[in-house]
C-alpha atoms as a PDB file:
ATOM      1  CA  UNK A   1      -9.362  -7.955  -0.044  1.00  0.00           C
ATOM      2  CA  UNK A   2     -12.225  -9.201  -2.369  1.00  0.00           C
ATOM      3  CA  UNK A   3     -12.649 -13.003  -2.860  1.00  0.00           C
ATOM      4  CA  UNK A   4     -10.792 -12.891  -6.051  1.00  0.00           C
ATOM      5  CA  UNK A   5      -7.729 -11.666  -3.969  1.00  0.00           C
ATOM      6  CA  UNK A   6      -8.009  -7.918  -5.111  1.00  0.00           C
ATOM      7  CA  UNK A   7      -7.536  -5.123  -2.824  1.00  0.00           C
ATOM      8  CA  UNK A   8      -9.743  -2.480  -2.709  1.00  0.00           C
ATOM      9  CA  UNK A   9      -6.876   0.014  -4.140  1.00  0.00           C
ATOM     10  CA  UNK A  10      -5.793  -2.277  -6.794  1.00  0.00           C
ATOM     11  CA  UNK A  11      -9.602  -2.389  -7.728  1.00  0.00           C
ATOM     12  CA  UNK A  12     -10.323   1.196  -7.920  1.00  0.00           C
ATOM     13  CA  UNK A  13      -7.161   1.830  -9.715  1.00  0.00           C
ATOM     14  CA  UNK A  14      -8.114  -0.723 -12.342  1.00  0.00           C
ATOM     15  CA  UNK A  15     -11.485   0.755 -12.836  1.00  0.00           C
ATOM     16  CA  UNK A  16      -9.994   4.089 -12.845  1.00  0.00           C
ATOM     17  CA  UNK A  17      -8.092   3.039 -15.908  1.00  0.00           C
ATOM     18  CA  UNK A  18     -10.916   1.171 -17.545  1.00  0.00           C
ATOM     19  CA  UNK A  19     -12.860   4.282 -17.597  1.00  0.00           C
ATOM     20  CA  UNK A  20     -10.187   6.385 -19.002  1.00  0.00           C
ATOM     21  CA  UNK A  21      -9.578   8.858 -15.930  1.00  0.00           C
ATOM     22  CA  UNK A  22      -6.274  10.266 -14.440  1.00  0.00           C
ATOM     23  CA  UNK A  23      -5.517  10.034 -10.485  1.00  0.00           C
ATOM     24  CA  UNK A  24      -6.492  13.494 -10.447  1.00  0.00           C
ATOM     25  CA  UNK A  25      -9.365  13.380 -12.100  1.00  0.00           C
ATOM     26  CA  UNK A  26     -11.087  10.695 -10.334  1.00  0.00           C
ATOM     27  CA  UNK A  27      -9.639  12.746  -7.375  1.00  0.00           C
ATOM     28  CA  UNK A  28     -11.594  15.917  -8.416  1.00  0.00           C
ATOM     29  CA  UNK A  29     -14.749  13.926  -8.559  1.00  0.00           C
ATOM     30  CA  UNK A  30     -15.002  12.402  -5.099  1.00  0.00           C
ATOM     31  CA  UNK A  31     -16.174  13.773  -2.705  1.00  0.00           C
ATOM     32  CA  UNK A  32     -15.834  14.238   0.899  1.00  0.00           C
ATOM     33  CA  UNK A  33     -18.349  14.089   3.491  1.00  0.00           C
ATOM     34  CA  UNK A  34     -20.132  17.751   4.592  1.00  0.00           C
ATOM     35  CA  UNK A  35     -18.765  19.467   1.702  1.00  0.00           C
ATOM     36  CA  UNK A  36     -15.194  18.925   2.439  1.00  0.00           C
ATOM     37  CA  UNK A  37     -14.570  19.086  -1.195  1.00  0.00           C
ATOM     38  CA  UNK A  38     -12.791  16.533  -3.050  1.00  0.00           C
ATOM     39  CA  UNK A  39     -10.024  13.848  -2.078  1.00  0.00           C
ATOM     40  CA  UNK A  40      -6.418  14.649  -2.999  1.00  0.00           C
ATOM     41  CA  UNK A  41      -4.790  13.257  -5.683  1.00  0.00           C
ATOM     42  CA  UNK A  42      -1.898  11.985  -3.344  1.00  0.00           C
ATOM     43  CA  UNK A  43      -4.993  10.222  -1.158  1.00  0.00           C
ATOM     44  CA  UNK A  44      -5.972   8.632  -4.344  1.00  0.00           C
ATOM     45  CA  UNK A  45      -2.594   7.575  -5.221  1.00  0.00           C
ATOM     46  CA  UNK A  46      -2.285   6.223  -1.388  1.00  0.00           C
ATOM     47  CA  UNK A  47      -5.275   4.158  -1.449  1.00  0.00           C
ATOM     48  CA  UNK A  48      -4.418   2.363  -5.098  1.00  0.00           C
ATOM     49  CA  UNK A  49      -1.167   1.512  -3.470  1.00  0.00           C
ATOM     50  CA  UNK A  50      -2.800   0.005  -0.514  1.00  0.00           C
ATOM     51  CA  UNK A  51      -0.988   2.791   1.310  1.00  0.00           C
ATOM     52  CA  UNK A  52      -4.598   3.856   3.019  1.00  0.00           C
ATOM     53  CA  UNK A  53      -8.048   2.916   3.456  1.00  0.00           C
ATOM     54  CA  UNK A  54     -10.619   4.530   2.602  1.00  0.00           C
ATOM     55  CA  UNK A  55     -11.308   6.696   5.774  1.00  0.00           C
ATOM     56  CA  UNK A  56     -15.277   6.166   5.886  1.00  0.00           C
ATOM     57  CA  UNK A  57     -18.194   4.176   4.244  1.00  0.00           C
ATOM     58  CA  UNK A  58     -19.350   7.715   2.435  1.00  0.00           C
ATOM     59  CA  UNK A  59     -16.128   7.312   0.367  1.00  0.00           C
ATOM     60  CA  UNK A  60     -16.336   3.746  -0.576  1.00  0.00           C
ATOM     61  CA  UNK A  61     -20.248   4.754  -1.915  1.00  0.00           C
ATOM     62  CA  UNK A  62     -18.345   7.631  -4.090  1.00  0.00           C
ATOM     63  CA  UNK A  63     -15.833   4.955  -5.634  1.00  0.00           C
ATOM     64  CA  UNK A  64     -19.045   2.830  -6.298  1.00  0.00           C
ATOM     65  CA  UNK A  65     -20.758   5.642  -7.863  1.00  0.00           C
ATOM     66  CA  UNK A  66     -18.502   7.151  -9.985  1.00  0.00           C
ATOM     67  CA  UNK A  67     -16.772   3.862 -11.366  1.00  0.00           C
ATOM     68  CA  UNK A  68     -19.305   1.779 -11.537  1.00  0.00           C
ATOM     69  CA  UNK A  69     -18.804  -0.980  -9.408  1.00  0.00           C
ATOM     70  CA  UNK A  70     -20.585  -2.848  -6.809  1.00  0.00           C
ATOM     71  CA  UNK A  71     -20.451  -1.896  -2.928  1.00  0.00           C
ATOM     72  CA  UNK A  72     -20.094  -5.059  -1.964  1.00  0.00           C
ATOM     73  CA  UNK A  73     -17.369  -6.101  -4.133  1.00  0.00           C
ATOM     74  CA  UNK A  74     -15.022  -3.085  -2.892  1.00  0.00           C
END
């Protein structure tokens, strides 16, 4: 949980909706590791209900990437 008492799925779902993308298309963007292809929409959905983590550090840098928010703050 971030300082401001987020959790990383609550964060990643609000930035999902901030930049206008469905579960399944933030899904389709990240990537697993080795060319695993992309995360599941129903992983997605688990993590913004603080269901899962995120399984590795590689998918926490794809979150960063793609929506635009700090490492450190997810």
């Amino acid at each position: 949980m971030s300082s401001d008492g987020m959790t990383f799925g609550r964060a990643i779902a609000k930035a999902r909706k901030a930049a206008g993308l469905s579960q399944k298309e933030l899904a389709a963007r990240v990537m697993k590791e080795e060319g695993g292809g992309s995360i599941s929409p129903q992983y997605l959905n688990d993590i913004e209900h603080d269901r899962r983590s995120p399984s590795s550090s590689h998918l926490i840098r794809e979150f960063s990437g793609i929506l635009n928010i700090p490492e450190d703050y997810l």
